[in-house]
Protein backbone atom coordinates (compact mmCIF):
# COMPACT_ATOMS: atom_id res chain seq x y z
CA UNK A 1 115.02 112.42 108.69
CA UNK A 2 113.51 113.25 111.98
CA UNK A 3 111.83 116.70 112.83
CA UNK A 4 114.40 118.78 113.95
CA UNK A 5 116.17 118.37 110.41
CA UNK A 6 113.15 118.79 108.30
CA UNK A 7 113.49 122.49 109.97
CA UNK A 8 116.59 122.88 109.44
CA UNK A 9 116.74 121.90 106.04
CA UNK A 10 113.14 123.71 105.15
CA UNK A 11 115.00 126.95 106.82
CA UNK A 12 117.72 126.84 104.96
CA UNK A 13 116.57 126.37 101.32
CA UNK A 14 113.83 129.14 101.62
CA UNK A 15 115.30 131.57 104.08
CA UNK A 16 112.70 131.29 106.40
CA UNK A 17 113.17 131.58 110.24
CA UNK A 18 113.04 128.01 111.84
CA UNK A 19 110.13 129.23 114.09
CA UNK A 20 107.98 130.00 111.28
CA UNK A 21 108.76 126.94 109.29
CA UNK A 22 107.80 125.23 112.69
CA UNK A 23 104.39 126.80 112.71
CA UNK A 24 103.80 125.98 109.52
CA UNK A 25 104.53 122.31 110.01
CA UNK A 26 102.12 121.97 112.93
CA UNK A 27 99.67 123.87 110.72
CA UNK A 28 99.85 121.18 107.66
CA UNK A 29 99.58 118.68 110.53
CA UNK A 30 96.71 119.39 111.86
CA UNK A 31 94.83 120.52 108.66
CA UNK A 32 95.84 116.52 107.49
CA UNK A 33 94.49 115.01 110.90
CA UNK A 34 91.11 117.27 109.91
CA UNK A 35 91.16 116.01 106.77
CA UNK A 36 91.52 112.51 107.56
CA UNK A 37 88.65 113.14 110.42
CA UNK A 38 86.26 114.35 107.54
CA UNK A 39 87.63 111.40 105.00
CA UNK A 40 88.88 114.13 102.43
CA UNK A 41 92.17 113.59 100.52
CA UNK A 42 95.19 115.65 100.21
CA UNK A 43 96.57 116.01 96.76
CA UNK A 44 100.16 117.53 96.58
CA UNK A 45 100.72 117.82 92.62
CA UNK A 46 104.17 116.42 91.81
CA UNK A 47 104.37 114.96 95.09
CA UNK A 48 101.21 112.53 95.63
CA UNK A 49 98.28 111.76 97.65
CA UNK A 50 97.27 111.33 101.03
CA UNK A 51 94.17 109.56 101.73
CA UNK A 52 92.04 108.40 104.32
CA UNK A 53 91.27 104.93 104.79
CA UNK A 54 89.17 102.84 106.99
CA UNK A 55 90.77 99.54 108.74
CA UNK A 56 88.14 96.89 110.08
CA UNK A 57 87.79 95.56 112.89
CA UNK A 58 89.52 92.36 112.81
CA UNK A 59 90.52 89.53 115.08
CA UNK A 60 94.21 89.06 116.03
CA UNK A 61 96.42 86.69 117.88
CA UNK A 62 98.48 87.90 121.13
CA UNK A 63 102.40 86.41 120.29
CA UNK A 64 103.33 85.34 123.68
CA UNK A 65 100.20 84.52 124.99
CA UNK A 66 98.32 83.05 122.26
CA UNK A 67 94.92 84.42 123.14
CA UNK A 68 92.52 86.34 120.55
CA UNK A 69 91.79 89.82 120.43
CA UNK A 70 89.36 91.99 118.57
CA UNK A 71 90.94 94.82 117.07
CA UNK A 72 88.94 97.71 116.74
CA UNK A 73 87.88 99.71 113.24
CA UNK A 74 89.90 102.77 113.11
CA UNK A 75 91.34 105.54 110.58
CA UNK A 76 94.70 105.48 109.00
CA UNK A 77 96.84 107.81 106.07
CA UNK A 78 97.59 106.14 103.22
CA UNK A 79 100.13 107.79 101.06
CA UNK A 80 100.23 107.43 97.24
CA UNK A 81 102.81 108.89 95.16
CA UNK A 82 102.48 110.67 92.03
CA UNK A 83 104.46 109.59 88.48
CA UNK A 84 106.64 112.28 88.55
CA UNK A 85 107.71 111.10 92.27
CA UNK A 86 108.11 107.76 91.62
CA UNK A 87 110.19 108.26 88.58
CA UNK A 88 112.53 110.93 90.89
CA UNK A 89 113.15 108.23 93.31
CA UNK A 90 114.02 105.28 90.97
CA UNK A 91 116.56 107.73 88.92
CA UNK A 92 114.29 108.31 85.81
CA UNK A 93 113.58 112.43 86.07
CA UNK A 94 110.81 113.45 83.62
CA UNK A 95 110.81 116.91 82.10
C-alpha cells in the first residue's frame, strides 16, 4: 500500500478530509524521526513497537568490483509487533 492509498483509505473509514489525514501523517512522521534522533521508542498498544537501533560500522565487499568498504555507524527503526498483532495476521484473533 503506497501513500496515496493509506489516505484514501484513512479518509474514508473516519470521515476525515484527505488533507487533514495528510497532515497528520507527516506529523507522526516526523515526531518518529525525533524519536529515533533522541533513541526513544514508540509503543502503539495493540499494534507494536518501534524502536531505535544502532548499526555499526562494519566492513563490506563492493559486488562488481570486489574492493572493501567501511560502512559507517548509523540509526535505523526497528519494528516489533505486539501479540495481539501477530495473532491478527496469522488468522488467530484474540478477544
Amino acid at each position: 500500500m503506497d501513500n496515496r492509498t493509506l489516505i484514501d483509505n484513512i479518509s474514508g473509514q473516519t470521515g476525515i478530509g484527505r488533507d487533514k489525514v495528510q497532515d497528520m501523517l507527516a506529523c507522526f512522521y516526523g515526531i518518529a524521526a525525533e524519536c529515533c534522533v533522541a533513541m526513544d521508542t514508540i509503543v502503539i498498544p495493540g499494534f507494536g513497537q518501534f524502536e531505535p537501533k544502532k548499526r555499526k560500522e562494519r566492513l563490506a565487499v563492493h559486488p562488481s568490483t570486489g574492493r572493501r568498504l567501511l560502512v559507517p555507524p548509523k540509526l535505523v527503526m526497528g519494528f516489533r509487533p505486539s501479540a495481539l498483532m501477530k495473532s491478527t495476521i496469522s488468522g488467530q484473533e484474540q478477544s
